[in-house]
PDB file of N, CA and C in Angstrom:
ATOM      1  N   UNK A   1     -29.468  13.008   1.139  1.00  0.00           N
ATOM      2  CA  UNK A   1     -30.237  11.804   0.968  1.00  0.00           C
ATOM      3  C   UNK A   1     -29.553  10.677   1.728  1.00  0.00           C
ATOM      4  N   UNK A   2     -30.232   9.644   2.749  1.00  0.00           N
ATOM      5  CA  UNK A   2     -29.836   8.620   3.261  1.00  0.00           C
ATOM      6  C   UNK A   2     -29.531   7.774   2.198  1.00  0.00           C
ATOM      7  N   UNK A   3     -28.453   7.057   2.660  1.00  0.00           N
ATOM      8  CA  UNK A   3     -28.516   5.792   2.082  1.00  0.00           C
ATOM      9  C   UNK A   3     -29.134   4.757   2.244  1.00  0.00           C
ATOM     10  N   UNK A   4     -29.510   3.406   2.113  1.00  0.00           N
ATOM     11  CA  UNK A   4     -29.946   2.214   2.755  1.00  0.00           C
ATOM     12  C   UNK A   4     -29.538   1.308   2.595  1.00  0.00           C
ATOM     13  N   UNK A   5     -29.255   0.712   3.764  1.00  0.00           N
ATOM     14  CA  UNK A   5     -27.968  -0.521   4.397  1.00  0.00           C
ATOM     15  C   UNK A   5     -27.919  -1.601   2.980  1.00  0.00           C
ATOM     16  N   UNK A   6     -29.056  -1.768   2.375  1.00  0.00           N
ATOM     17  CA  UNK A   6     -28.764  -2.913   1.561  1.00  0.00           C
ATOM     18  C   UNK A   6     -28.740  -1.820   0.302  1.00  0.00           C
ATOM     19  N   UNK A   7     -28.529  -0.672   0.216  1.00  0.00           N
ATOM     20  CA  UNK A   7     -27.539  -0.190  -0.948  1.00  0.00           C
ATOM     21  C   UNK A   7     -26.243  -0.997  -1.702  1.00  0.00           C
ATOM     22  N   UNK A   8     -26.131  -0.553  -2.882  1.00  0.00           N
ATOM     23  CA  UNK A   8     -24.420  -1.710  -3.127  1.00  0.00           C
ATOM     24  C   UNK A   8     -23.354  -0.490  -3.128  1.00  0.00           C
ATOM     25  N   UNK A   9     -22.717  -0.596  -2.710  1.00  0.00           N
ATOM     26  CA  UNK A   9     -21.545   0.248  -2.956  1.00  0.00           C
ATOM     27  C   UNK A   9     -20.155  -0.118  -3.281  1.00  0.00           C
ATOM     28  N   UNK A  10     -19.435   0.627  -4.042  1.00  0.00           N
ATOM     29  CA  UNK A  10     -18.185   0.620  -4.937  1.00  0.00           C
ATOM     30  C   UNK A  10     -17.172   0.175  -3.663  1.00  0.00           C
ATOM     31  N   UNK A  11     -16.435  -0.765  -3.354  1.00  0.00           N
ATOM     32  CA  UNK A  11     -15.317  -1.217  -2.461  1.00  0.00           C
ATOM     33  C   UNK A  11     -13.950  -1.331  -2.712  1.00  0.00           C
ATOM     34  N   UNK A  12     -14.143  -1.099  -4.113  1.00  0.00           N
ATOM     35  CA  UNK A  12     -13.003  -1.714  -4.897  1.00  0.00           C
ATOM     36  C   UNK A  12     -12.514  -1.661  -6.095  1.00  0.00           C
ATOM     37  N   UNK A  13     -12.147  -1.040  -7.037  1.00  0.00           N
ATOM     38  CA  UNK A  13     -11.979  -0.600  -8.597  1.00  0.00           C
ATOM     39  C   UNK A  13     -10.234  -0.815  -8.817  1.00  0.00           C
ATOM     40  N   UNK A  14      -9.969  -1.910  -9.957  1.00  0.00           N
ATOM     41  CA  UNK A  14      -8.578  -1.689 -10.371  1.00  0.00           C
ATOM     42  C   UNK A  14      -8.621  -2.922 -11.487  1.00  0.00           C
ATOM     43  N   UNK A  15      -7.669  -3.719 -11.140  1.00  0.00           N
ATOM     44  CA  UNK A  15      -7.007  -5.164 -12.264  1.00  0.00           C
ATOM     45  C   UNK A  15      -8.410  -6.006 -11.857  1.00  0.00           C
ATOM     46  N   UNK A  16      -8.637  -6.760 -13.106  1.00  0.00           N
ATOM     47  CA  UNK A  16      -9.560  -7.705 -12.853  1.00  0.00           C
ATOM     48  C   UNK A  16      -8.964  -8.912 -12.058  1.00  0.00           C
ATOM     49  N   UNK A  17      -7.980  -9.045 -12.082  1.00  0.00           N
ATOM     50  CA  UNK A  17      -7.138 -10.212 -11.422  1.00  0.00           C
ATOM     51  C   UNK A  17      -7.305  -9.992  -9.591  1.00  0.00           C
ATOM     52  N   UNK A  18      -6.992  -8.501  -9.243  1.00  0.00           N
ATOM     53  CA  UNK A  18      -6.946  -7.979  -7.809  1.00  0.00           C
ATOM     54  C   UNK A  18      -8.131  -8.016  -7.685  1.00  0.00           C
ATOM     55  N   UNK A  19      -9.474  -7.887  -8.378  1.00  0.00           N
ATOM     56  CA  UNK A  19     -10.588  -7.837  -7.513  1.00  0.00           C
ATOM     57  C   UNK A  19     -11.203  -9.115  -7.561  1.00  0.00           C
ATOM     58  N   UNK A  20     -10.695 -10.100  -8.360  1.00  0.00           N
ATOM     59  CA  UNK A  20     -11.454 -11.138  -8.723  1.00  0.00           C
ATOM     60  C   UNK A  20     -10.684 -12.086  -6.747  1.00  0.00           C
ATOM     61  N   UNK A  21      -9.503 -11.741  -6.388  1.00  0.00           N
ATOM     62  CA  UNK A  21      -8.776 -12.195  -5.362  1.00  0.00           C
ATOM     63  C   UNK A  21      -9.527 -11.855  -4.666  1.00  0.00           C
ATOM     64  N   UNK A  22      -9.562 -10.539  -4.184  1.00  0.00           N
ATOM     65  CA  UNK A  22     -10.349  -9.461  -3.532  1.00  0.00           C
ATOM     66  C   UNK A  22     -11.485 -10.289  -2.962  1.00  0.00           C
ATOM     67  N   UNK A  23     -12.940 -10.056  -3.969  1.00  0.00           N
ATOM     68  CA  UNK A  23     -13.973 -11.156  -3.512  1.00  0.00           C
ATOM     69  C   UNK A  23     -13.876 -12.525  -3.413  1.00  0.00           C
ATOM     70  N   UNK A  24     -12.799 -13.090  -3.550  1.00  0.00           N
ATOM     71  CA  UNK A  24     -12.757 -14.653  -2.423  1.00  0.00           C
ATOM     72  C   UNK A  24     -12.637 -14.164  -1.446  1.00  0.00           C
ATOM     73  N   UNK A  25     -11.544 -13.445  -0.989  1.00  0.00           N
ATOM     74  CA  UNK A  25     -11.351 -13.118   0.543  1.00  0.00           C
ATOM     75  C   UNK A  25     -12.549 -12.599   1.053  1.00  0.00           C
ATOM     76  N   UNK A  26     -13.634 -11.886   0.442  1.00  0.00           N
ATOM     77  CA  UNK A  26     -14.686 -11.258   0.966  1.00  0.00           C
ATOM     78  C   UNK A  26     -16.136 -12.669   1.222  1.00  0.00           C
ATOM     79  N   UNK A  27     -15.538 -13.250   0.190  1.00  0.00           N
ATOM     80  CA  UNK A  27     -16.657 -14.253  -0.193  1.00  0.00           C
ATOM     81  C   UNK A  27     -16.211 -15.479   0.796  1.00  0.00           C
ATOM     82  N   UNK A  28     -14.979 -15.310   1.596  1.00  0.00           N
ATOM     83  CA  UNK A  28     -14.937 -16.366   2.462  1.00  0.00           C
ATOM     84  C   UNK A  28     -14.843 -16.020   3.785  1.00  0.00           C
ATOM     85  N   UNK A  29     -15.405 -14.773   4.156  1.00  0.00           N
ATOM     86  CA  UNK A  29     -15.542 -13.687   5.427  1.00  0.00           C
ATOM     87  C   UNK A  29     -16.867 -13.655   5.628  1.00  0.00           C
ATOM     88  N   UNK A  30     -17.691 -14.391   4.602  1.00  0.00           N
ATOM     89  CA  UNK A  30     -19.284 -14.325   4.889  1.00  0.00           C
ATOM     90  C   UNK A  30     -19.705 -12.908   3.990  1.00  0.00           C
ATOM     91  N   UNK A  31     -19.080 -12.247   3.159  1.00  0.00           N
ATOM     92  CA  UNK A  31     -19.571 -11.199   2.707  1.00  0.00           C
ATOM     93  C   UNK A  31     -20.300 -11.388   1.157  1.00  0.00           C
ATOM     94  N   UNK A  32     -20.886 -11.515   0.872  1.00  0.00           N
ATOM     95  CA  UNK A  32     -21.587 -11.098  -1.203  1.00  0.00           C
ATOM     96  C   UNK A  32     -21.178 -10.131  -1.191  1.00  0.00           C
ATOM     97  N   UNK A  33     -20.360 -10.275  -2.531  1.00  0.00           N
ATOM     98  CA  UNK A  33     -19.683  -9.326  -2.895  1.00  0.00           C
ATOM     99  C   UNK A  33     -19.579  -9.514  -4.998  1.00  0.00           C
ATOM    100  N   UNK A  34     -19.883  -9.365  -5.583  1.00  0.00           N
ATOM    101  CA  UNK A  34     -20.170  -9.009  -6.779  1.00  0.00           C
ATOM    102  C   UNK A  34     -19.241  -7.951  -7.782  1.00  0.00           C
ATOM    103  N   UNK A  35     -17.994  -8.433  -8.967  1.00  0.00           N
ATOM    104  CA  UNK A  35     -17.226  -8.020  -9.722  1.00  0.00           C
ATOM    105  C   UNK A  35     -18.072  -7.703 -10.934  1.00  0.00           C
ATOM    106  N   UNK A  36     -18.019  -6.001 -11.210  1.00  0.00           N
ATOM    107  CA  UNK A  36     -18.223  -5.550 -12.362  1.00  0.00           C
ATOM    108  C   UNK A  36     -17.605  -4.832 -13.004  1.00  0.00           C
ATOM    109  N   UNK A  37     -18.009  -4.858 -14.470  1.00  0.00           N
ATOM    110  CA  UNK A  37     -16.803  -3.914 -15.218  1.00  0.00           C
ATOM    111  C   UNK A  37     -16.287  -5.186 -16.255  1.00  0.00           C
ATOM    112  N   UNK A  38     -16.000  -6.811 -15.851  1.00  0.00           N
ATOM    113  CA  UNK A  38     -15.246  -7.362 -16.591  1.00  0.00           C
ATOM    114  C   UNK A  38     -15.405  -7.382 -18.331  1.00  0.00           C
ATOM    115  N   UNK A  39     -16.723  -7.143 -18.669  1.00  0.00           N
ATOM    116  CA  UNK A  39     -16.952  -7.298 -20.098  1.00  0.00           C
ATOM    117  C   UNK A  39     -15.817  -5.650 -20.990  1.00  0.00           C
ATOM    118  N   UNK A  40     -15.801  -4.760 -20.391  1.00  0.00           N
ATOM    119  CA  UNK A  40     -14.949  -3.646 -20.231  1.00  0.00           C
ATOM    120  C   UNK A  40     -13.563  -4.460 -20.024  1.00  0.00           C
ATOM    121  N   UNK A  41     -13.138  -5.052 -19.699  1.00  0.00           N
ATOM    122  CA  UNK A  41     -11.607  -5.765 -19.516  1.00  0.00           C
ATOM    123  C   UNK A  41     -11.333  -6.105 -20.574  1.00  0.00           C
ATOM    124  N   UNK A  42     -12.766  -7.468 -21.029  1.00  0.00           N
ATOM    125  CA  UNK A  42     -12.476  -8.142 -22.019  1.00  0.00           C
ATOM    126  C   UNK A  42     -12.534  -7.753 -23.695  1.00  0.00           C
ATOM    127  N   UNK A  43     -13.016  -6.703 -23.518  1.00  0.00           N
ATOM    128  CA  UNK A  43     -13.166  -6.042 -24.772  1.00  0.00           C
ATOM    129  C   UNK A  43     -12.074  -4.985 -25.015  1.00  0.00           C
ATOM    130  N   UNK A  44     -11.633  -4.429 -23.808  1.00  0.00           N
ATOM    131  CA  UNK A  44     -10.504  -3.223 -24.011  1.00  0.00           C
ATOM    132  C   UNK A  44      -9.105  -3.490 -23.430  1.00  0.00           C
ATOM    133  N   UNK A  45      -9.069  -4.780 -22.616  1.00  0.00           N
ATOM    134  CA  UNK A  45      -7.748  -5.511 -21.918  1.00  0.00           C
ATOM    135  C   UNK A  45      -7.742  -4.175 -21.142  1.00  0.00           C
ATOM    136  N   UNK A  46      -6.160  -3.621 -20.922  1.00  0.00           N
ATOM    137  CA  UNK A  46      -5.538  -2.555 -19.723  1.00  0.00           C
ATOM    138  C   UNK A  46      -5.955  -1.331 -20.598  1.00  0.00           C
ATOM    139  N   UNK A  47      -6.748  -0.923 -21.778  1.00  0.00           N
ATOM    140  CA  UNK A  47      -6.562   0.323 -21.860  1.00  0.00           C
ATOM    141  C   UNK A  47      -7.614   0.955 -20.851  1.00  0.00           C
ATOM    142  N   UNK A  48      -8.605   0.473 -20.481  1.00  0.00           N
ATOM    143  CA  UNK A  48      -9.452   1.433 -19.396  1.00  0.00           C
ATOM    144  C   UNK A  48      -8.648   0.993 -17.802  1.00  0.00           C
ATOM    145  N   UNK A  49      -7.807   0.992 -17.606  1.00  0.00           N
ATOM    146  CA  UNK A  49      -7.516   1.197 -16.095  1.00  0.00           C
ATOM    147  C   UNK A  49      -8.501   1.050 -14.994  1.00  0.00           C
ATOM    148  N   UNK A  50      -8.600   1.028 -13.868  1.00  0.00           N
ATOM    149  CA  UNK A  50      -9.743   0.851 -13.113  1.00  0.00           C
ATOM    150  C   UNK A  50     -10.957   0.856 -13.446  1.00  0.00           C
ATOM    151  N   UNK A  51     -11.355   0.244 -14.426  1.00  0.00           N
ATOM    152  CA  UNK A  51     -12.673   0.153 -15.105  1.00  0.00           C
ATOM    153  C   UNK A  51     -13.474  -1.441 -14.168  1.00  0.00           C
ATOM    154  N   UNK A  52     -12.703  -1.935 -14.081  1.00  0.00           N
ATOM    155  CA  UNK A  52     -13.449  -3.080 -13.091  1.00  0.00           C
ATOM    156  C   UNK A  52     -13.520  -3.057 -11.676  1.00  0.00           C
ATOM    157  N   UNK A  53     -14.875  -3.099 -11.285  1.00  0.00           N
ATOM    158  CA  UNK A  53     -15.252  -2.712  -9.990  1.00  0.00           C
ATOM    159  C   UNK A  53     -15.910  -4.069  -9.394  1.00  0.00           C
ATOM    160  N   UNK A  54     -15.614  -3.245  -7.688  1.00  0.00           N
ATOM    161  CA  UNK A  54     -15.710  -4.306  -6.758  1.00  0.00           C
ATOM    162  C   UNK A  54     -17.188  -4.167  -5.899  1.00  0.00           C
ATOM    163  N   UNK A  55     -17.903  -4.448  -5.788  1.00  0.00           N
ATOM    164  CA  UNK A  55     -19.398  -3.940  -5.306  1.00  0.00           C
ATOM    165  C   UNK A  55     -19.757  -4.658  -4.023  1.00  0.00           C
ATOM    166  N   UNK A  56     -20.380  -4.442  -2.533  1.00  0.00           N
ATOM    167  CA  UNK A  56     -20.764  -4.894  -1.959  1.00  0.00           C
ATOM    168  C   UNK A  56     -22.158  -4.198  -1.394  1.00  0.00           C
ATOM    169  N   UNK A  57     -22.726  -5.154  -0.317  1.00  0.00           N
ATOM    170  CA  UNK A  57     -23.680  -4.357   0.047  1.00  0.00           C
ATOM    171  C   UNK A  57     -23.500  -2.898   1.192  1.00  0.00           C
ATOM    172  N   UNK A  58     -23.959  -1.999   1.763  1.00  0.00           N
ATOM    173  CA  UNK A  58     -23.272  -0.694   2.445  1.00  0.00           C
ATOM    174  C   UNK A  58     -23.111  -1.186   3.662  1.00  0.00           C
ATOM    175  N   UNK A  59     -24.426  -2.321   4.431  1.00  0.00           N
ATOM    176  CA  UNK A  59     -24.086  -2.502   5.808  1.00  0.00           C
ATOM    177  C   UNK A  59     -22.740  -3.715   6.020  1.00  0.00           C
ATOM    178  N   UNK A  60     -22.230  -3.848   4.786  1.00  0.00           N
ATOM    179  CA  UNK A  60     -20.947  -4.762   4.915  1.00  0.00           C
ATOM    180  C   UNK A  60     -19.726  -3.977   4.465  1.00  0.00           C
ATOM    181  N   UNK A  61     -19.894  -2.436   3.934  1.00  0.00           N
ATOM    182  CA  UNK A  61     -18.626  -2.199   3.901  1.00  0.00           C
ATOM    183  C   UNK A  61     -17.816  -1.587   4.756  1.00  0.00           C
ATOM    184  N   UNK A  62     -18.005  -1.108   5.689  1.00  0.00           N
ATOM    185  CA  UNK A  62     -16.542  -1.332   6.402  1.00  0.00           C
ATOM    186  C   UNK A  62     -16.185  -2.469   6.800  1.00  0.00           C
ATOM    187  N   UNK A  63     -16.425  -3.526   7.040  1.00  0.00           N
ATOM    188  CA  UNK A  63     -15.745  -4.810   7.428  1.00  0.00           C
ATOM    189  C   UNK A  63     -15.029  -5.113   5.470  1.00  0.00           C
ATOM    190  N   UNK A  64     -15.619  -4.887   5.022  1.00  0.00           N
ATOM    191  CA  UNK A  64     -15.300  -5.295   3.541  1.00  0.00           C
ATOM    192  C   UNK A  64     -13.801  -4.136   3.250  1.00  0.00           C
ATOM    193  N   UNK A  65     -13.809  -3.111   3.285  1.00  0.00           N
ATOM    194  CA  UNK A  65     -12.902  -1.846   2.920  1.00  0.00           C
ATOM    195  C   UNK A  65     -11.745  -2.556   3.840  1.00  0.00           C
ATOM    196  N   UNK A  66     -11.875  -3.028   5.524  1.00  0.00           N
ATOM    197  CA  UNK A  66     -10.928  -3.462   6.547  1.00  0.00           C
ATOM    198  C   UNK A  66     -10.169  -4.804   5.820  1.00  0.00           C
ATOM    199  N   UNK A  67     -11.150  -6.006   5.262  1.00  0.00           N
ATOM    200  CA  UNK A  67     -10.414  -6.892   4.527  1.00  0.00           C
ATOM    201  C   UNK A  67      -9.492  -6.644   3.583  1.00  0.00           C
ATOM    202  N   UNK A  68     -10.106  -5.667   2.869  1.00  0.00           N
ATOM    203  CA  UNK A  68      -9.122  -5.491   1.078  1.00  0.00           C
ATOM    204  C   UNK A  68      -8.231  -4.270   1.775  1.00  0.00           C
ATOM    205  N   UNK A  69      -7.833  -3.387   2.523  1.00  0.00           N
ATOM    206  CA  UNK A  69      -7.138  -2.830   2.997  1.00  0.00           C
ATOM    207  C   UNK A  69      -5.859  -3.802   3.526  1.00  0.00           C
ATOM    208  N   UNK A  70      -6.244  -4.803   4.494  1.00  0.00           N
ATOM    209  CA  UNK A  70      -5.478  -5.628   4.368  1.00  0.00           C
ATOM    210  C   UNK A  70      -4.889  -6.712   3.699  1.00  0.00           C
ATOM    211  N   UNK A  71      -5.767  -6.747   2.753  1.00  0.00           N
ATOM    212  CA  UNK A  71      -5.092  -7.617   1.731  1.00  0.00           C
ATOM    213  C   UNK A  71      -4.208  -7.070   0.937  1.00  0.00           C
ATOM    214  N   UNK A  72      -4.777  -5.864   0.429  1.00  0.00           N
ATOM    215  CA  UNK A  72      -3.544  -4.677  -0.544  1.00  0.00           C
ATOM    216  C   UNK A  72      -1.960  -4.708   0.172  1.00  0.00           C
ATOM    217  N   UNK A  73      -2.440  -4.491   1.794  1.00  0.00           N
ATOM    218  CA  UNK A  73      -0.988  -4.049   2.037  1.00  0.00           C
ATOM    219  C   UNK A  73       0.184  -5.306   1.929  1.00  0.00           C
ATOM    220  N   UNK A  74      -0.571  -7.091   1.611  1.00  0.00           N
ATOM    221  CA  UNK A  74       0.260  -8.009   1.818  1.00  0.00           C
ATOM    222  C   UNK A  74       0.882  -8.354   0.156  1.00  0.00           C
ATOM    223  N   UNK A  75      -0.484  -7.575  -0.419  1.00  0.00           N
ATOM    224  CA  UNK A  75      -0.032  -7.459  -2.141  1.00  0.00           C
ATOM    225  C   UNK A  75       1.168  -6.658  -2.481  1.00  0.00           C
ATOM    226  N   UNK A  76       1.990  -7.044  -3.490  1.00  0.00           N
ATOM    227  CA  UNK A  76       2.870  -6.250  -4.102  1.00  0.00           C
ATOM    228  C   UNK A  76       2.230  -5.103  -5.125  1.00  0.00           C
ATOM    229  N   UNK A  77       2.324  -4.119  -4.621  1.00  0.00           N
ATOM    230  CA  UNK A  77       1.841  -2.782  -5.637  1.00  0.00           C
ATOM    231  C   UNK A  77       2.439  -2.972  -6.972  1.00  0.00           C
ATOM    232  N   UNK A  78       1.463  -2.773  -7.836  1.00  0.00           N
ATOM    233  CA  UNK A  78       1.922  -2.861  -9.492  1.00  0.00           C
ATOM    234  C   UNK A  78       2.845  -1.128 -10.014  1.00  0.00           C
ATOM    235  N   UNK A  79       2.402  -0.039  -9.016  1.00  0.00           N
ATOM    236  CA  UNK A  79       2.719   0.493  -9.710  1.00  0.00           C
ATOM    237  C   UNK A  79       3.897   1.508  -9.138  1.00  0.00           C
ATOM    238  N   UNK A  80       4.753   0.240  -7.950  1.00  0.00           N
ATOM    239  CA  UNK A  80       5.839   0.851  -7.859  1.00  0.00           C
ATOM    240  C   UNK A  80       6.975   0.767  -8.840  1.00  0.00           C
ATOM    241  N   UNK A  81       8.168   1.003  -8.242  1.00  0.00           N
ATOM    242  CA  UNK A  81       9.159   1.268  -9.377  1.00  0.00           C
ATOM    243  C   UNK A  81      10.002  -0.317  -9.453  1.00  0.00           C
ATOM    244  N   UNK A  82      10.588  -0.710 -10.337  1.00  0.00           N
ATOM    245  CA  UNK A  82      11.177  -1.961 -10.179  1.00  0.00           C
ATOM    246  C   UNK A  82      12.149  -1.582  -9.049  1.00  0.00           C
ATOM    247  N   UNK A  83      12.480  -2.713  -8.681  1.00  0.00           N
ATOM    248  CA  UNK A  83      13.843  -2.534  -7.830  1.00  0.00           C
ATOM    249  C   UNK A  83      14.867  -2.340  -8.970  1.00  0.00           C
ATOM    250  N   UNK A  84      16.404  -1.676  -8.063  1.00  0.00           N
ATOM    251  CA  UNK A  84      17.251  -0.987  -8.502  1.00  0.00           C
ATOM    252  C   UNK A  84      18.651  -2.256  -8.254  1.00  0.00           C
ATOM    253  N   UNK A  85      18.709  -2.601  -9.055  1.00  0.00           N
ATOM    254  CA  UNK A  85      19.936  -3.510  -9.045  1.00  0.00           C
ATOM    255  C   UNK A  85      21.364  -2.941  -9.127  1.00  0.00           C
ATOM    256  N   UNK A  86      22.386  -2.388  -8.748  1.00  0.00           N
ATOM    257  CA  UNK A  86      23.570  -1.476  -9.017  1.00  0.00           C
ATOM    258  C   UNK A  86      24.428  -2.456  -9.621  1.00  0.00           C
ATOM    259  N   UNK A  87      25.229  -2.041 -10.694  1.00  0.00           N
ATOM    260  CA  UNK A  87      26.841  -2.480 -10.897  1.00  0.00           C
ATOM    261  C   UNK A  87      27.447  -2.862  -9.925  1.00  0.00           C
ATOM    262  N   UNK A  88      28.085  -4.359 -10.297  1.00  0.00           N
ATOM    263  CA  UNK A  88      29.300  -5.001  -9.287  1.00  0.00           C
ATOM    264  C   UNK A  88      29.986  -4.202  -8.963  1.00  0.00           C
ATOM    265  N   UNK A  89      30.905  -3.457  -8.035  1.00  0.00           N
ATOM    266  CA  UNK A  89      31.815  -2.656  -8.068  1.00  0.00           C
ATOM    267  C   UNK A  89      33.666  -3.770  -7.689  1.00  0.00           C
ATOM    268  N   UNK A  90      32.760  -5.140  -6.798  1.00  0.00           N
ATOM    269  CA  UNK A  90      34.378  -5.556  -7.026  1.00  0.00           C
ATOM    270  C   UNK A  90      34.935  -6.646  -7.893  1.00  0.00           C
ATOM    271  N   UNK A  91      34.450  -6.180  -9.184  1.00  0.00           N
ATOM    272  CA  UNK A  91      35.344  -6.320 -10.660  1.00  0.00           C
ATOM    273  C   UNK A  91      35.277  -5.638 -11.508  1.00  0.00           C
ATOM    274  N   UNK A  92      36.181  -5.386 -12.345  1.00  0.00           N
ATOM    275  CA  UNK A  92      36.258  -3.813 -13.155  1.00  0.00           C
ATOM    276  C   UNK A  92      35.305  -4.562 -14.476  1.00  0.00           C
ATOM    277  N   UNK A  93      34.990  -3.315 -15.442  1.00  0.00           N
ATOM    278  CA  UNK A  93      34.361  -3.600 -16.585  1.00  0.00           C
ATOM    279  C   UNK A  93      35.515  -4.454 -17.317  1.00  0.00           C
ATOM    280  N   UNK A  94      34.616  -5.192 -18.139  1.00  0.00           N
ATOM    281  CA  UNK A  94      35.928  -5.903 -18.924  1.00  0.00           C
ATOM    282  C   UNK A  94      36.210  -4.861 -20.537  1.00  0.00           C
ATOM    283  N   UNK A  95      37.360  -5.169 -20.932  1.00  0.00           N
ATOM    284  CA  UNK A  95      37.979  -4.540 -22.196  1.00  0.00           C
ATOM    285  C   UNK A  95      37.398  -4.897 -23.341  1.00  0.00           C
ATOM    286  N   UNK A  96      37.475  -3.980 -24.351  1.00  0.00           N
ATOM    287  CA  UNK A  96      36.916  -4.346 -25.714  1.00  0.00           C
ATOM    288  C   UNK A  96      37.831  -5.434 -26.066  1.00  0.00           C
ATOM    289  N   UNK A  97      37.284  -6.165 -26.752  1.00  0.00           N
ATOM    290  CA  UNK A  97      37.010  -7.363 -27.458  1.00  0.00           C
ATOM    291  C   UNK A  97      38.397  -7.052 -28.681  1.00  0.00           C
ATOM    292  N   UNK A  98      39.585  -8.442 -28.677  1.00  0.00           N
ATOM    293  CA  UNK A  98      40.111  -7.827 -29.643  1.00  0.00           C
ATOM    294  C   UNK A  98      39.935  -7.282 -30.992  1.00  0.00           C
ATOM    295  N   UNK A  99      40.721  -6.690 -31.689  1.00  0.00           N
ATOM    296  CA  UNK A  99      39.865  -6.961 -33.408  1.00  0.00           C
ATOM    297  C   UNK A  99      40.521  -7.667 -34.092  1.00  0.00           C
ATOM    298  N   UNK A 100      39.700  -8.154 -35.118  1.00  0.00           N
ATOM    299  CA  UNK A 100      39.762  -9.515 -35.723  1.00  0.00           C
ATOM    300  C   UNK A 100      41.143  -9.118 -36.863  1.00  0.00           C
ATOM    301  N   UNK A 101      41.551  -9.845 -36.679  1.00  0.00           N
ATOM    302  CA  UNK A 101      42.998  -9.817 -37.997  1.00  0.00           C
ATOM    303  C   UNK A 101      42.975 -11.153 -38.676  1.00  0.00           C
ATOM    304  N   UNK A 102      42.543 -10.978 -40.344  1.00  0.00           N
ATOM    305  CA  UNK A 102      42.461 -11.563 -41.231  1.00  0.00           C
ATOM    306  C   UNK A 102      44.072 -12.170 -41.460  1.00  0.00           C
ATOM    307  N   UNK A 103      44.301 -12.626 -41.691  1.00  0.00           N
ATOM    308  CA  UNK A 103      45.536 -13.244 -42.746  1.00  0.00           C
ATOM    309  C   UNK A 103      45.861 -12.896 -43.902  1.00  0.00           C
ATOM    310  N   UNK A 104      46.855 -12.460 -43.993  1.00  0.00           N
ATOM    311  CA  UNK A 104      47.020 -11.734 -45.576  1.00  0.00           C
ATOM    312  C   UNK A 104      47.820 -12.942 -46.854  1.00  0.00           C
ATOM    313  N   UNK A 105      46.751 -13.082 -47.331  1.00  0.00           N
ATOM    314  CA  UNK A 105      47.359 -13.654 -48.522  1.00  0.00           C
ATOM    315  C   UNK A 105      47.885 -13.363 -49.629  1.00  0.00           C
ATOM    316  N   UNK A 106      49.029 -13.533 -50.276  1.00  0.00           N
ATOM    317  CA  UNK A 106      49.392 -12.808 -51.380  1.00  0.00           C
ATOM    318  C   UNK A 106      48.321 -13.099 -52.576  1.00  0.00           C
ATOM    319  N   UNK A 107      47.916 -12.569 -53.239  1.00  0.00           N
ATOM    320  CA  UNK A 107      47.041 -12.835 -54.406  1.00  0.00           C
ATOM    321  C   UNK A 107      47.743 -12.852 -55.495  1.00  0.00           C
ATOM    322  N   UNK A 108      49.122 -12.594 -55.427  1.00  0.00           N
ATOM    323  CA  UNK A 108      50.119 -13.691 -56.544  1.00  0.00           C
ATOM    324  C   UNK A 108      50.706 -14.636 -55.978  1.00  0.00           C
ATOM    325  N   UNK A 109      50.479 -15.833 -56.362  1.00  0.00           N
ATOM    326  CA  UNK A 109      51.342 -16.945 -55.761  1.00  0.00           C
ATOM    327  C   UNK A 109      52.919 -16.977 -56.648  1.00  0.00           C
ATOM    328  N   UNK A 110      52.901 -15.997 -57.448  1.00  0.00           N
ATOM    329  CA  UNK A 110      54.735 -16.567 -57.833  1.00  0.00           C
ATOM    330  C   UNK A 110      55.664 -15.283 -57.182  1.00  0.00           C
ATOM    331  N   UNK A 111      54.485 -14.001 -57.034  1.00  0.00           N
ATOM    332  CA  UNK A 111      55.307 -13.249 -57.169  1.00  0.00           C
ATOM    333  C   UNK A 111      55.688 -12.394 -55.550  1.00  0.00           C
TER     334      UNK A 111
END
């Protein structure tokens, strides 16, 4: 089955935050471009994962897929690993902590 140019098609599915970015950049390239899924955000927050989608029309998506392709790659990926910070190596660990020494009082004062 053909498609037809003013079909809508899926461009985009993830964080409501990334696609809501997403269509400015599309929406200031001359493209309509239309976020669905959010009532799914707002009712379930992160438990549905890519549940919010990015929709355009078909004879605009490859110029649309070329924008958010490049926009992703200037984005920081959510679901890499943190960076890896290592131990100082030039100063040693420091020593336990002394222990505490009470004062001994005689509990006879004559004797």
């Amino acid at each position: 089955m053909a498609h037809d140019q003013n079909d809508v098609v899926e461009v985009y599915s993830g964080p409501l935050e990334l696609a809501k970015v997403f269509q400015g950049e599309l929406e200031s390239a001359g493209i309509t471009a239309k976020v669905v899924g959010t009532e799914l955000a707002a009712s379930f927050g992160s438990a549905l994962p890519g549940s919010t989608e990015l929709w355009v029309h078909g004879a605009d998506f490859a110029k649309a897929k070329a924008i958010i392709d490049g926009e992703a790659k200037s984005k920081p990926k959510h679901d890499r690993e943190p960076p890896h910070f290592p131990h100082p190596t030039d100063s040693p660990k420091p020593g336990l902590a002394p222990a505490r020494q009470e004062n001994w009082i005689n509990p006879n004062p004559h004797g």
